[in-house]
PDB file of N, CA and C in Angstrom:
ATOM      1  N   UNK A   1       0.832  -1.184   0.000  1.00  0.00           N
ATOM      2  CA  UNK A   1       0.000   0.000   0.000  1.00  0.00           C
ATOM      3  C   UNK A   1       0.875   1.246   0.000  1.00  0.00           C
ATOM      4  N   UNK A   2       1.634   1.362   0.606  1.00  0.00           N
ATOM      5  CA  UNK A   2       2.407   2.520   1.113  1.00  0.00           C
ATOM      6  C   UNK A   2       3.662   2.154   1.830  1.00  0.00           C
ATOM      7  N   UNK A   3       4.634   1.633   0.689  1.00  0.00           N
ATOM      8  CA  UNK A   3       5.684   0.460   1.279  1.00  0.00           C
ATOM      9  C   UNK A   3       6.915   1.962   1.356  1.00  0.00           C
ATOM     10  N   UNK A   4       7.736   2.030   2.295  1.00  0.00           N
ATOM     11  CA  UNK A   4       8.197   3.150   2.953  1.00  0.00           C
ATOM     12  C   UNK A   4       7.413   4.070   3.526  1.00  0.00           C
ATOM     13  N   UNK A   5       6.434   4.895   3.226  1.00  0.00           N
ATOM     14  CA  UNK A   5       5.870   5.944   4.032  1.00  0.00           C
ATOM     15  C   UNK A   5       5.837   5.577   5.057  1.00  0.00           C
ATOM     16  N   UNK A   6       6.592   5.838   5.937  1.00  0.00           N
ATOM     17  CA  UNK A   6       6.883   5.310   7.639  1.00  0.00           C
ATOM     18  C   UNK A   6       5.781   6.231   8.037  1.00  0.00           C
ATOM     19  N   UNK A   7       5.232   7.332   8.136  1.00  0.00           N
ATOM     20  CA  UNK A   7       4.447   7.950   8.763  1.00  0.00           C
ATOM     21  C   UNK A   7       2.439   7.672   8.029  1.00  0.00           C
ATOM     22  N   UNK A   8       2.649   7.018   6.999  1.00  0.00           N
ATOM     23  CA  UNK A   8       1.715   6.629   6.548  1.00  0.00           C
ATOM     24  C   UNK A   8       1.138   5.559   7.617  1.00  0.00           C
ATOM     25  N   UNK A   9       2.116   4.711   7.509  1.00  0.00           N
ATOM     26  CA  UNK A   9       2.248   3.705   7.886  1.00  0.00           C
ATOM     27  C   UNK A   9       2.290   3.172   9.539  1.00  0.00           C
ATOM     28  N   UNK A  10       2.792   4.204  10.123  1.00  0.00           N
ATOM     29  CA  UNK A  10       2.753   3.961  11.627  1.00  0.00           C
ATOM     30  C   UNK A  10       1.138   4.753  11.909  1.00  0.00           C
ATOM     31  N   UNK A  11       0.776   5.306  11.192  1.00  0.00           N
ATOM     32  CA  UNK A  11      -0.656   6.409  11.588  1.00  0.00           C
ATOM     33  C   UNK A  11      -1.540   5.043  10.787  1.00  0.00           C
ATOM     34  N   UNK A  12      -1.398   4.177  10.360  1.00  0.00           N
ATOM     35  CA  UNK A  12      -2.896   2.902   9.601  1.00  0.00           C
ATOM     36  C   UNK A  12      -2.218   2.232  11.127  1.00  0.00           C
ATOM     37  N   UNK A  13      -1.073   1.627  11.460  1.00  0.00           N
ATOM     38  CA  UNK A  13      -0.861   0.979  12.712  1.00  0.00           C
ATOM     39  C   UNK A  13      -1.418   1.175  13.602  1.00  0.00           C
ATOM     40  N   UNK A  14      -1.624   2.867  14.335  1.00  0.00           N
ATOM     41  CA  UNK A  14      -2.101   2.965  15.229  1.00  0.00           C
ATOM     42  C   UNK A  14      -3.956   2.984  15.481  1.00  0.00           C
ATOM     43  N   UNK A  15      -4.145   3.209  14.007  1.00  0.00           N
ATOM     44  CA  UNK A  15      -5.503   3.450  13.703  1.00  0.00           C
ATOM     45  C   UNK A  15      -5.733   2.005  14.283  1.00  0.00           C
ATOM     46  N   UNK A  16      -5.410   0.976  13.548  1.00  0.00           N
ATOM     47  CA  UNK A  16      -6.062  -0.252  14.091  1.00  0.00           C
ATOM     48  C   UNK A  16      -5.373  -0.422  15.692  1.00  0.00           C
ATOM     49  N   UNK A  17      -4.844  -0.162  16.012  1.00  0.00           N
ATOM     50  CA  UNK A  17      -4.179  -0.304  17.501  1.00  0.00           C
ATOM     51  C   UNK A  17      -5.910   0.063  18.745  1.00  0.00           C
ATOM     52  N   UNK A  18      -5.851   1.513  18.079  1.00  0.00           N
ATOM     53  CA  UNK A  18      -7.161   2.469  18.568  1.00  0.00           C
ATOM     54  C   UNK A  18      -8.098   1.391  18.596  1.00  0.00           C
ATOM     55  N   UNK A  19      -8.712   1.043  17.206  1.00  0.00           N
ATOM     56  CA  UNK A  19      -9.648   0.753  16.930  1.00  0.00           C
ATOM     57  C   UNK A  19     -10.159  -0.495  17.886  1.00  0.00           C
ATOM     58  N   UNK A  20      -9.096  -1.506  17.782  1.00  0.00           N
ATOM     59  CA  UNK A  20      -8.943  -2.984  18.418  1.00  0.00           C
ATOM     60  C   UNK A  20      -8.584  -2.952  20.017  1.00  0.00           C
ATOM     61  N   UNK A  21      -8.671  -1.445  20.494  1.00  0.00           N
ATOM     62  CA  UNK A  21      -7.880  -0.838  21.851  1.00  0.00           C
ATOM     63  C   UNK A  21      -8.857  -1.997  22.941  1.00  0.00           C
ATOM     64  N   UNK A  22      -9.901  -2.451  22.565  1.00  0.00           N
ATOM     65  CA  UNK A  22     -11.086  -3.847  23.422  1.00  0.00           C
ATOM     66  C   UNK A  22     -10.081  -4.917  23.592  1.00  0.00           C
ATOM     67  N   UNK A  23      -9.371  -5.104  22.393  1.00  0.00           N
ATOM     68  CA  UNK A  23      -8.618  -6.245  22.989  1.00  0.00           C
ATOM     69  C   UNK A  23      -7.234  -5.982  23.236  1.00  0.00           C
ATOM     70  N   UNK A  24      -7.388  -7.755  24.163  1.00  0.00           N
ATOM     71  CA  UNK A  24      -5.618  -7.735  24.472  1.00  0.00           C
ATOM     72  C   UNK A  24      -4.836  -7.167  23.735  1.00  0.00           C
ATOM     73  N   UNK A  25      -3.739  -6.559  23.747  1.00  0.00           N
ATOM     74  CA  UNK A  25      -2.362  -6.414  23.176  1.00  0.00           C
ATOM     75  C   UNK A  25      -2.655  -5.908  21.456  1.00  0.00           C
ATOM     76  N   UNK A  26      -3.416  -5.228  21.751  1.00  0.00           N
ATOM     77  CA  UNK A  26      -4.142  -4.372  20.662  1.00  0.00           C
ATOM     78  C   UNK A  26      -2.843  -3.444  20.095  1.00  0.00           C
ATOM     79  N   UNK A  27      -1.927  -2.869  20.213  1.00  0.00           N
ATOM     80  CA  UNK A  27      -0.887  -2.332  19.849  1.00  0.00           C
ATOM     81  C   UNK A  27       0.333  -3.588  19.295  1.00  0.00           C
ATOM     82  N   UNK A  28       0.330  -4.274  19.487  1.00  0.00           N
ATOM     83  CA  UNK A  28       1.148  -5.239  18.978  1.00  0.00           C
ATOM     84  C   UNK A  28       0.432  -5.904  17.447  1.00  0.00           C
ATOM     85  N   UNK A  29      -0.891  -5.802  17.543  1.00  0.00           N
ATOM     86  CA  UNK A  29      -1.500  -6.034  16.052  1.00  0.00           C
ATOM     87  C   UNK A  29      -1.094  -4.443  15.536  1.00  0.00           C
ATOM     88  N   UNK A  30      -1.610  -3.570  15.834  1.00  0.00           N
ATOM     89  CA  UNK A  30      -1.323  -2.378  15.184  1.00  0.00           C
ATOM     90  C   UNK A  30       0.002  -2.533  14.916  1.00  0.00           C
ATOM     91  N   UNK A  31       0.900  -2.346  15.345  1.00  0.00           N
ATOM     92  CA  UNK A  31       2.170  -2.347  15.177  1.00  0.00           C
ATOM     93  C   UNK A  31       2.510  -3.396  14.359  1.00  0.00           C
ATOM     94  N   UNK A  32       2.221  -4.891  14.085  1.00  0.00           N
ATOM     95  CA  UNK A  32       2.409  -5.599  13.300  1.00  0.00           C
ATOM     96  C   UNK A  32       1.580  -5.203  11.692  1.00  0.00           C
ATOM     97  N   UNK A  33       0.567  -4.393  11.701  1.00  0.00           N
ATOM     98  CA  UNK A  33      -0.178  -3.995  10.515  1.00  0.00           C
ATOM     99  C   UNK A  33       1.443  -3.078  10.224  1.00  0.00           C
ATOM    100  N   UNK A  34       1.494  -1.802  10.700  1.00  0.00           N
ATOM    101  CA  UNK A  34       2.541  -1.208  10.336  1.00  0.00           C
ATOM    102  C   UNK A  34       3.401  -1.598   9.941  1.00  0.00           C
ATOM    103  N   UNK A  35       4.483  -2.394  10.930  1.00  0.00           N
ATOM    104  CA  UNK A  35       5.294  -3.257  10.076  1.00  0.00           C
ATOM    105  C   UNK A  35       5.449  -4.051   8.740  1.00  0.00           C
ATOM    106  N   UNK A  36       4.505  -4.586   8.831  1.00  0.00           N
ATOM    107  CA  UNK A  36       4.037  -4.960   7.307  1.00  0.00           C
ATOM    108  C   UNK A  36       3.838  -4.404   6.406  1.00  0.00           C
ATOM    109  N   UNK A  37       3.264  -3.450   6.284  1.00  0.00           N
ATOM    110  CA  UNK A  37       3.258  -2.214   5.054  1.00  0.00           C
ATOM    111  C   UNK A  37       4.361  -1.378   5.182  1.00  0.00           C
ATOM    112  N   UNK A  38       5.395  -1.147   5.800  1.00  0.00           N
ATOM    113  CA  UNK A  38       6.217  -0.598   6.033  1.00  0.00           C
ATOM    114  C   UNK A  38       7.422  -1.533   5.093  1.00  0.00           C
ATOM    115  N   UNK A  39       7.953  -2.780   5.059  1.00  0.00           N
ATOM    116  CA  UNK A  39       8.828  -3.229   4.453  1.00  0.00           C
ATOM    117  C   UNK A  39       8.279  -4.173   2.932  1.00  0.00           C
ATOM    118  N   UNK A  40       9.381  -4.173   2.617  1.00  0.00           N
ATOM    119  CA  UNK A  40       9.211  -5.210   1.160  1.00  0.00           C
ATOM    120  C   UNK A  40       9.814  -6.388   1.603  1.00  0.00           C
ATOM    121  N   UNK A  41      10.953  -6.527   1.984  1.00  0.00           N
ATOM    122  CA  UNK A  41      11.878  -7.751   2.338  1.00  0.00           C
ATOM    123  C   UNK A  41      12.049  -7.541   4.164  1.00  0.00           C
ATOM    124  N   UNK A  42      11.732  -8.904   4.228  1.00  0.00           N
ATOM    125  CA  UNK A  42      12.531  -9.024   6.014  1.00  0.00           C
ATOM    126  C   UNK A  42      13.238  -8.201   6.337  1.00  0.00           C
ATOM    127  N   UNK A  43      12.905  -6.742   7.156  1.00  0.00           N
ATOM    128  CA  UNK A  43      13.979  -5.718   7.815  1.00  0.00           C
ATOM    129  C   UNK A  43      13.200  -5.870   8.820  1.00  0.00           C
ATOM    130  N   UNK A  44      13.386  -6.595  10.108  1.00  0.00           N
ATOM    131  CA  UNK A  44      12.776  -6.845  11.506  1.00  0.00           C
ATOM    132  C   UNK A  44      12.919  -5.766  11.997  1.00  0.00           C
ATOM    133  N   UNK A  45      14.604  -4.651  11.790  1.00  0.00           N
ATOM    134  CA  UNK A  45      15.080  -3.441  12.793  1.00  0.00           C
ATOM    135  C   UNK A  45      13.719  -2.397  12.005  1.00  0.00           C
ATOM    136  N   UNK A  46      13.755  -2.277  10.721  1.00  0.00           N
ATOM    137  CA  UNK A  46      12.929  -1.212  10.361  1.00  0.00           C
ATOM    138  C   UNK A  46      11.208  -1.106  10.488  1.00  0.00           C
ATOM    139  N   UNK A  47      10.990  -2.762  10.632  1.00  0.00           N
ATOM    140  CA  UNK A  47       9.664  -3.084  11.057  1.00  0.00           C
ATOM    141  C   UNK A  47       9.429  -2.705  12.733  1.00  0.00           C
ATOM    142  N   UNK A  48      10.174  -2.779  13.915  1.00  0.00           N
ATOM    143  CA  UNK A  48       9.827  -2.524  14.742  1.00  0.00           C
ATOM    144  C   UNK A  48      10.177  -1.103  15.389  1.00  0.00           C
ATOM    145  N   UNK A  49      11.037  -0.197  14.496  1.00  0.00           N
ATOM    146  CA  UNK A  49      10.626   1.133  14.303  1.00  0.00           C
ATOM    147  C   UNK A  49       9.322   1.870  13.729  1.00  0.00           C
ATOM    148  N   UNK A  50       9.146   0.954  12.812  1.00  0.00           N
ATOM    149  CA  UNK A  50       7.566   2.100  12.319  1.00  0.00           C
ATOM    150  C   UNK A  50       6.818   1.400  12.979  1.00  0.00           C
ATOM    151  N   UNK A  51       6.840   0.423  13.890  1.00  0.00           N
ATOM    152  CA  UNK A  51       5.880  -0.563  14.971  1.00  0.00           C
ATOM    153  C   UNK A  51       5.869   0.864  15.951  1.00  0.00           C
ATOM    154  N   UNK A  52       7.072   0.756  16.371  1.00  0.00           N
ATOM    155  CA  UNK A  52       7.046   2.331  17.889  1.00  0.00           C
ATOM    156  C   UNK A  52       6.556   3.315  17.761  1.00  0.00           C
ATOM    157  N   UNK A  53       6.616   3.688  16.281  1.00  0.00           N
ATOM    158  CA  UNK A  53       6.404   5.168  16.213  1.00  0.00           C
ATOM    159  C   UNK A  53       4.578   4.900  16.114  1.00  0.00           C
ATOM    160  N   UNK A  54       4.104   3.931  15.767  1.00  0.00           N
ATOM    161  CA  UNK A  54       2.756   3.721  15.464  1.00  0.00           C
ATOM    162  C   UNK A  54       2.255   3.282  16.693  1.00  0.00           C
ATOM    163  N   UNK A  55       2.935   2.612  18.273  1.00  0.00           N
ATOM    164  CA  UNK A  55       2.649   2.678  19.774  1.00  0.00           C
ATOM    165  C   UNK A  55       2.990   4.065  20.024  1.00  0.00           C
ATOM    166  N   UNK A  56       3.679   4.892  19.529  1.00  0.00           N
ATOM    167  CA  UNK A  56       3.535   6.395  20.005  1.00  0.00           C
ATOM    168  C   UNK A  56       2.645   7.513  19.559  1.00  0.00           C
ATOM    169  N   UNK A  57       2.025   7.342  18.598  1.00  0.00           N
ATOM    170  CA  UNK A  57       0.733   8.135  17.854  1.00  0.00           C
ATOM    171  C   UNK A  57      -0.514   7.038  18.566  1.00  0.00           C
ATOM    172  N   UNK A  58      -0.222   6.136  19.233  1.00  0.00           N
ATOM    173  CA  UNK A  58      -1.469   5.141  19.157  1.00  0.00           C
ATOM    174  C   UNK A  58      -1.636   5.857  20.569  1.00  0.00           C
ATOM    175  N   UNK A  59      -0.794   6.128  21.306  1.00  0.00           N
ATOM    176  CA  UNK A  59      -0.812   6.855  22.688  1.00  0.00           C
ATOM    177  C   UNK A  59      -1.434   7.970  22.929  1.00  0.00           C
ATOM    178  N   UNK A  60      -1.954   9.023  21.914  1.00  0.00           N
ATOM    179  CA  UNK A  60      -2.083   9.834  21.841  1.00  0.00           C
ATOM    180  C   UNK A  60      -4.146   9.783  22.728  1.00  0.00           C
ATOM    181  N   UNK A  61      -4.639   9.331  22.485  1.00  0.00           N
ATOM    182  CA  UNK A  61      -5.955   9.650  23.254  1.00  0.00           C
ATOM    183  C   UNK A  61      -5.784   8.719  24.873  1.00  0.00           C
ATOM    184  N   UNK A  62      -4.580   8.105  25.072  1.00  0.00           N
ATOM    185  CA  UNK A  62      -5.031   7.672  26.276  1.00  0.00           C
ATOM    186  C   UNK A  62      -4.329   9.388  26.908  1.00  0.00           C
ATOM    187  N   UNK A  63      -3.319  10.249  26.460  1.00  0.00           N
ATOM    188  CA  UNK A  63      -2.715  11.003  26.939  1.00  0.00           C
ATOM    189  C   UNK A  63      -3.831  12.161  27.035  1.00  0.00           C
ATOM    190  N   UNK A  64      -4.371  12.218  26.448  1.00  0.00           N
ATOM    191  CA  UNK A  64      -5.578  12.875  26.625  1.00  0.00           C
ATOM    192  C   UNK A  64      -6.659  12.692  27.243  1.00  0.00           C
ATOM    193  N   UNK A  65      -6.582  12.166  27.643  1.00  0.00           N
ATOM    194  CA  UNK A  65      -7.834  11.438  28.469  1.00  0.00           C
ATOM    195  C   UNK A  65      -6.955  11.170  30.176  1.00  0.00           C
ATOM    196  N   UNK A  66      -5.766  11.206  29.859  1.00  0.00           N
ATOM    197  CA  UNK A  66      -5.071  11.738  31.513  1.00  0.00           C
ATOM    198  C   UNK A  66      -4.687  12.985  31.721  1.00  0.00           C
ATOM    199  N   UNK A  67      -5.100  14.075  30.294  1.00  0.00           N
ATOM    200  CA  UNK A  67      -5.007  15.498  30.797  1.00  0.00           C
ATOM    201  C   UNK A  67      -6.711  15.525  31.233  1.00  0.00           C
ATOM    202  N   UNK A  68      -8.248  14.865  30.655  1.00  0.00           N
ATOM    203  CA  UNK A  68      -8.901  15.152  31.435  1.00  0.00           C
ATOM    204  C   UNK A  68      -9.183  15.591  32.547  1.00  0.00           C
ATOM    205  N   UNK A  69      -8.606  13.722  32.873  1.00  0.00           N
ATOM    206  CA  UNK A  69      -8.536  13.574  34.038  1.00  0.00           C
ATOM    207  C   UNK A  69      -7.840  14.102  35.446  1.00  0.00           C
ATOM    208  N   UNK A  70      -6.383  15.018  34.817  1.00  0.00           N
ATOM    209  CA  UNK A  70      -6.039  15.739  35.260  1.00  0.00           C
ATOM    210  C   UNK A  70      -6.045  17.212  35.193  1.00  0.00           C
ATOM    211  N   UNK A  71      -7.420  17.817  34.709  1.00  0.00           N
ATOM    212  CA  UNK A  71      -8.015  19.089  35.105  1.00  0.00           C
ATOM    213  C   UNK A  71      -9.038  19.029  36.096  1.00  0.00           C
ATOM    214  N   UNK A  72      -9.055  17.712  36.696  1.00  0.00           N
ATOM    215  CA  UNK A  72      -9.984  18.241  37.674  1.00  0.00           C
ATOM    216  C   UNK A  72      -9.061  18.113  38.949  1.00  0.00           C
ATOM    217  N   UNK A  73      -7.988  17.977  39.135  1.00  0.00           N
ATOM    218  CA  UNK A  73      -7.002  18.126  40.174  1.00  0.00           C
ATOM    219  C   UNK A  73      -7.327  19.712  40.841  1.00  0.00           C
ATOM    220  N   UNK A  74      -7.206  20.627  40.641  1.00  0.00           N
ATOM    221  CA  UNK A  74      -7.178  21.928  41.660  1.00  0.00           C
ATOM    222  C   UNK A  74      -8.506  21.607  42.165  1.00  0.00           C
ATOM    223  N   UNK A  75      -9.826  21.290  42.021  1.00  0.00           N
ATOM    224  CA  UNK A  75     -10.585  21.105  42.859  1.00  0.00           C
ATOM    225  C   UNK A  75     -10.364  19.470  43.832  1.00  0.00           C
ATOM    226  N   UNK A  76      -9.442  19.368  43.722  1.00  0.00           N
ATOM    227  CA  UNK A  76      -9.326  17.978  45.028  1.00  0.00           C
ATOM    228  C   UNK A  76      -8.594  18.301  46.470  1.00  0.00           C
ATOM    229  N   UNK A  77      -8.889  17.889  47.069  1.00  0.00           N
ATOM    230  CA  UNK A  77      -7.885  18.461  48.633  1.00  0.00           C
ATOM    231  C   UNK A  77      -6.754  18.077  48.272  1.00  0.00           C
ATOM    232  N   UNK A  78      -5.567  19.163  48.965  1.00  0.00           N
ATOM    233  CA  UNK A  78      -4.225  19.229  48.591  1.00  0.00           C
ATOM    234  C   UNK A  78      -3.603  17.197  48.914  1.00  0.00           C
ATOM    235  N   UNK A  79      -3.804  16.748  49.720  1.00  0.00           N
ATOM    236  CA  UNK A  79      -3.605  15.105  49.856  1.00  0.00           C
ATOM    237  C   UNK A  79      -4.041  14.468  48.426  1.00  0.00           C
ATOM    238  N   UNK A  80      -5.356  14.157  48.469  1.00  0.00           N
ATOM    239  CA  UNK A  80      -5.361  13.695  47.135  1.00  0.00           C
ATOM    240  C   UNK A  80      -5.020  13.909  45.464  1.00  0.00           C
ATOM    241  N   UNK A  81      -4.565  15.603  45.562  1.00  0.00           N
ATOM    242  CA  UNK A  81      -4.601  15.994  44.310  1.00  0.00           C
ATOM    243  C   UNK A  81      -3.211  15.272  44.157  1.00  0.00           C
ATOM    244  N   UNK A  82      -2.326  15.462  45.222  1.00  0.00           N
ATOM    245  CA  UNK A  82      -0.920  15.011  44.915  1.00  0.00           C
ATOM    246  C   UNK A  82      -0.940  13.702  44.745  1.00  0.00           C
ATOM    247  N   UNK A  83      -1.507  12.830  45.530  1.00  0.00           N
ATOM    248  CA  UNK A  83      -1.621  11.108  44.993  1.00  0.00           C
ATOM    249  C   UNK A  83      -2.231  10.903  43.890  1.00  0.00           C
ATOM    250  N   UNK A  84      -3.119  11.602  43.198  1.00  0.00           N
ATOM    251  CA  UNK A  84      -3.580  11.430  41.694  1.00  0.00           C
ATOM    252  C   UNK A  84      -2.699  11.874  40.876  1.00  0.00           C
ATOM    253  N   UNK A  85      -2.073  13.444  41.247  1.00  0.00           N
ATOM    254  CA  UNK A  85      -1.094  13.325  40.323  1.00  0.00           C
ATOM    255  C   UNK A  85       0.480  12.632  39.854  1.00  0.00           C
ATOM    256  N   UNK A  86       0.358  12.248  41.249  1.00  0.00           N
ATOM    257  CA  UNK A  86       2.104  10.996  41.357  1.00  0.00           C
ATOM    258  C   UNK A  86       1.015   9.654  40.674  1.00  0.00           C
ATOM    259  N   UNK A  87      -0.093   9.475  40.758  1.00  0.00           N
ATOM    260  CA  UNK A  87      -0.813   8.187  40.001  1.00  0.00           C
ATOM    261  C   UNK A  87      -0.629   8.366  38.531  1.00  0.00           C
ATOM    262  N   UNK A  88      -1.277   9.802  38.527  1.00  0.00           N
ATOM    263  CA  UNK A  88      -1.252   9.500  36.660  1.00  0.00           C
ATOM    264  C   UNK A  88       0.227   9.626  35.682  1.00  0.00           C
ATOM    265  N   UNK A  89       1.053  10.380  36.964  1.00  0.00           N
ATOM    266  CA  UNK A  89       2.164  10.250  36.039  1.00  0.00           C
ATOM    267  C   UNK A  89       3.197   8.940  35.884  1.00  0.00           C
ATOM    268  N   UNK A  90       2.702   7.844  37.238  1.00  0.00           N
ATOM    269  CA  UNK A  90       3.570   6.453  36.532  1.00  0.00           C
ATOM    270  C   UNK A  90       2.289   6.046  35.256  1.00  0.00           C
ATOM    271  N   UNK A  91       1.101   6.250  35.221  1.00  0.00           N
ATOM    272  CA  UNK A  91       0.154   5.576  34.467  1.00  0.00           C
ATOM    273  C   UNK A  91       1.134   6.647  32.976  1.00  0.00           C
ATOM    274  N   UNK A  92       0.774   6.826  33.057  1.00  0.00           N
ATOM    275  CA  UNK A  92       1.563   8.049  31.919  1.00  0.00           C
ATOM    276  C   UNK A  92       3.037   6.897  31.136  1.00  0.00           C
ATOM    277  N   UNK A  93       3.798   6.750  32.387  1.00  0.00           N
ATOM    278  CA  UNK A  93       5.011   5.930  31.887  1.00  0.00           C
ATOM    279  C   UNK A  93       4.840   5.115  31.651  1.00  0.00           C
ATOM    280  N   UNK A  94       4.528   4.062  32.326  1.00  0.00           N
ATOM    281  CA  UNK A  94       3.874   2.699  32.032  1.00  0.00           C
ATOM    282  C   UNK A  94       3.044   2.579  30.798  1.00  0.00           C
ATOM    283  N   UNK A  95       2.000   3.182  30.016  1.00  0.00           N
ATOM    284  CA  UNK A  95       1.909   3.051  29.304  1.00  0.00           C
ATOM    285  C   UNK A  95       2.273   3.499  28.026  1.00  0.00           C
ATOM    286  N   UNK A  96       3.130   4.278  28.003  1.00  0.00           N
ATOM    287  CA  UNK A  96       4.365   4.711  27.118  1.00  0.00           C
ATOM    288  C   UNK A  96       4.962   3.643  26.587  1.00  0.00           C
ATOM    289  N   UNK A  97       5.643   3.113  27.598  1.00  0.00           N
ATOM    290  CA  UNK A  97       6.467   2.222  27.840  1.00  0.00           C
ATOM    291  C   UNK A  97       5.850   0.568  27.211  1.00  0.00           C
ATOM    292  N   UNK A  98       4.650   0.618  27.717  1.00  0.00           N
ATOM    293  CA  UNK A  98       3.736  -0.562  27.424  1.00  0.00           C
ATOM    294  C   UNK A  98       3.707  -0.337  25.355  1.00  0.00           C
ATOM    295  N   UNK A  99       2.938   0.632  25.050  1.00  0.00           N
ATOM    296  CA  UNK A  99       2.660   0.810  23.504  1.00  0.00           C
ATOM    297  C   UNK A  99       3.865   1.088  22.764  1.00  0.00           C
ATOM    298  N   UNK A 100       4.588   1.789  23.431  1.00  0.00           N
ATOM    299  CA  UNK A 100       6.129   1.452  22.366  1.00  0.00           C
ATOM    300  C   UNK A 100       6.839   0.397  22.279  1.00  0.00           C
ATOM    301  N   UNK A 101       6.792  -0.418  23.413  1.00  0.00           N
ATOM    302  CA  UNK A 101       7.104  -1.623  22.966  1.00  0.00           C
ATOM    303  C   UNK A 101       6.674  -2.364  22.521  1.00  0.00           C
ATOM    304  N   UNK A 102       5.366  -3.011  23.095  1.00  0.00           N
ATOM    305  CA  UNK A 102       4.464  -3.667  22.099  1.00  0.00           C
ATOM    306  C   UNK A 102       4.241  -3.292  20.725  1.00  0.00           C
ATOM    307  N   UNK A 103       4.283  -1.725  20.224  1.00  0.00           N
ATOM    308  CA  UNK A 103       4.353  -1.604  18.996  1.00  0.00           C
ATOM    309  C   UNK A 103       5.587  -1.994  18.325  1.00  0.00           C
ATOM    310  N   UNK A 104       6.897  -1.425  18.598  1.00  0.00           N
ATOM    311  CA  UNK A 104       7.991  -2.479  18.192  1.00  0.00           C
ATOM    312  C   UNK A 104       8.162  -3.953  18.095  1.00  0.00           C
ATOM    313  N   UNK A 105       7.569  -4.439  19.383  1.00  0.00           N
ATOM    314  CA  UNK A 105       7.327  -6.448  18.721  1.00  0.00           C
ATOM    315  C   UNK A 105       6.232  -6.621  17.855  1.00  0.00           C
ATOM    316  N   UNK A 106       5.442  -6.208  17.357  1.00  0.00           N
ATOM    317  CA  UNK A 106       4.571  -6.090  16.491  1.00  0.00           C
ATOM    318  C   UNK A 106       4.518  -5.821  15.528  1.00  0.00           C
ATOM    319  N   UNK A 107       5.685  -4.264  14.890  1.00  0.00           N
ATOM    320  CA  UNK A 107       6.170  -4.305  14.140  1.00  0.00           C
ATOM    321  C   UNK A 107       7.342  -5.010  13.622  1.00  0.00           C
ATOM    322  N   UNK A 108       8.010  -6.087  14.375  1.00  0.00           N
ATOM    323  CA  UNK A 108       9.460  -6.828  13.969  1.00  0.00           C
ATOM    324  C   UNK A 108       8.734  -8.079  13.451  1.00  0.00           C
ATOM    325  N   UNK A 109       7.429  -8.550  14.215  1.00  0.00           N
ATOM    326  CA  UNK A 109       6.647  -9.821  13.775  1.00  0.00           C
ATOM    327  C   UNK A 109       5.914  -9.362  12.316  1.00  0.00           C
ATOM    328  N   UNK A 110       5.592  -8.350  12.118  1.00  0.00           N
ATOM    329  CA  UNK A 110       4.927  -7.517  10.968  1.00  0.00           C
ATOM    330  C   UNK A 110       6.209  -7.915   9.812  1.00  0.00           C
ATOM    331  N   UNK A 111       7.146  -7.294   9.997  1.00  0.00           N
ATOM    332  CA  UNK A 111       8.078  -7.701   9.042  1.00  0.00           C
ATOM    333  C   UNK A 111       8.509  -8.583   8.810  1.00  0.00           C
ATOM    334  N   UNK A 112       8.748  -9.459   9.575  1.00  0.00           N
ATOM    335  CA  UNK A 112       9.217 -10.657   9.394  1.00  0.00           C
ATOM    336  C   UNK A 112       8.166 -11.588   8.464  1.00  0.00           C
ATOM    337  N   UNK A 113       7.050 -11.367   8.837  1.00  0.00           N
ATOM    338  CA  UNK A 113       5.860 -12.294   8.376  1.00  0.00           C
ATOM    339  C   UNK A 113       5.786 -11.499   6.475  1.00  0.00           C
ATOM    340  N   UNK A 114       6.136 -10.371   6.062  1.00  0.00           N
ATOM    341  CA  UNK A 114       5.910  -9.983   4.959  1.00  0.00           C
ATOM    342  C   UNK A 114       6.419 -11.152   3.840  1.00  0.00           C
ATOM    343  N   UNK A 115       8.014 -12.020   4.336  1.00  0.00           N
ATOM    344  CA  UNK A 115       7.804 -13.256   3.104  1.00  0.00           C
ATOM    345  C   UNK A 115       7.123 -14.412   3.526  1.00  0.00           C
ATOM    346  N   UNK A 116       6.538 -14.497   4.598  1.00  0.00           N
ATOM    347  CA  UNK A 116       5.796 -15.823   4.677  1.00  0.00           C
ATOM    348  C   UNK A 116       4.324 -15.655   4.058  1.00  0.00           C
ATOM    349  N   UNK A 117       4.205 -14.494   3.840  1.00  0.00           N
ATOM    350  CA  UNK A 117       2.533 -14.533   3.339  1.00  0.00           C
ATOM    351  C   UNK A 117       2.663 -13.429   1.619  1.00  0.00           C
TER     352      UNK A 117
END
């Protein structure tokens, strides 16, 4: 479809990442879609780069949805505002951490699978 456009290509990844976000390990299919349209021949390193970059655009509404959640902090008592906000910022990392990687094994399985099918 769009064999190099890395940014084509990590933005259809994350779309299905989003889309499939119900199930398990929903970024590791995204990221494997990416990968796959991303190479012609087995490049596992370049497949699980446009895998990451497609767990890092795929990130984009949970990050939003923890700035919601974090505008309603000034109305919380000074105790809790600070434990929600030390909460959302490991949730913040952790799932960073979670969709970029999973998008990278997803995209290396993405590529790899381009000569078996």
């Amino acid at each position: 479809m769009a064999e190099g456009d890395t940014l084509l290509n990590a933005a259809i990844g994350a779309a299905v990442s989003i889309v499939l976000s119900f199930l398990p390990f929903a970024a590791v299919l995204g990221g494997a879609v990416a990968g796959y349209l991303q190479v012609r021949e087995q490049d596992v390193g370049e497949g699980a780069r446009v895998g990451a970059i497609s767990g890092l655009i795929a990130l984009v509404p949970v990050v939003l949805l923890l700035f919601a959640i974090g505008s309603f902090l000034p109305f919380l008592p000074l105790e809790v505002g600070a434990f929600t906000t030390i909460a959302l910022v490991v949730v913040l990392v952790v799932a960073t951490l979670y969709m970029v990687a999973a998008g990278a094994v997803g995209g290396a399985i993405g590529a790899y699978l381009v000569d078996e099918f």
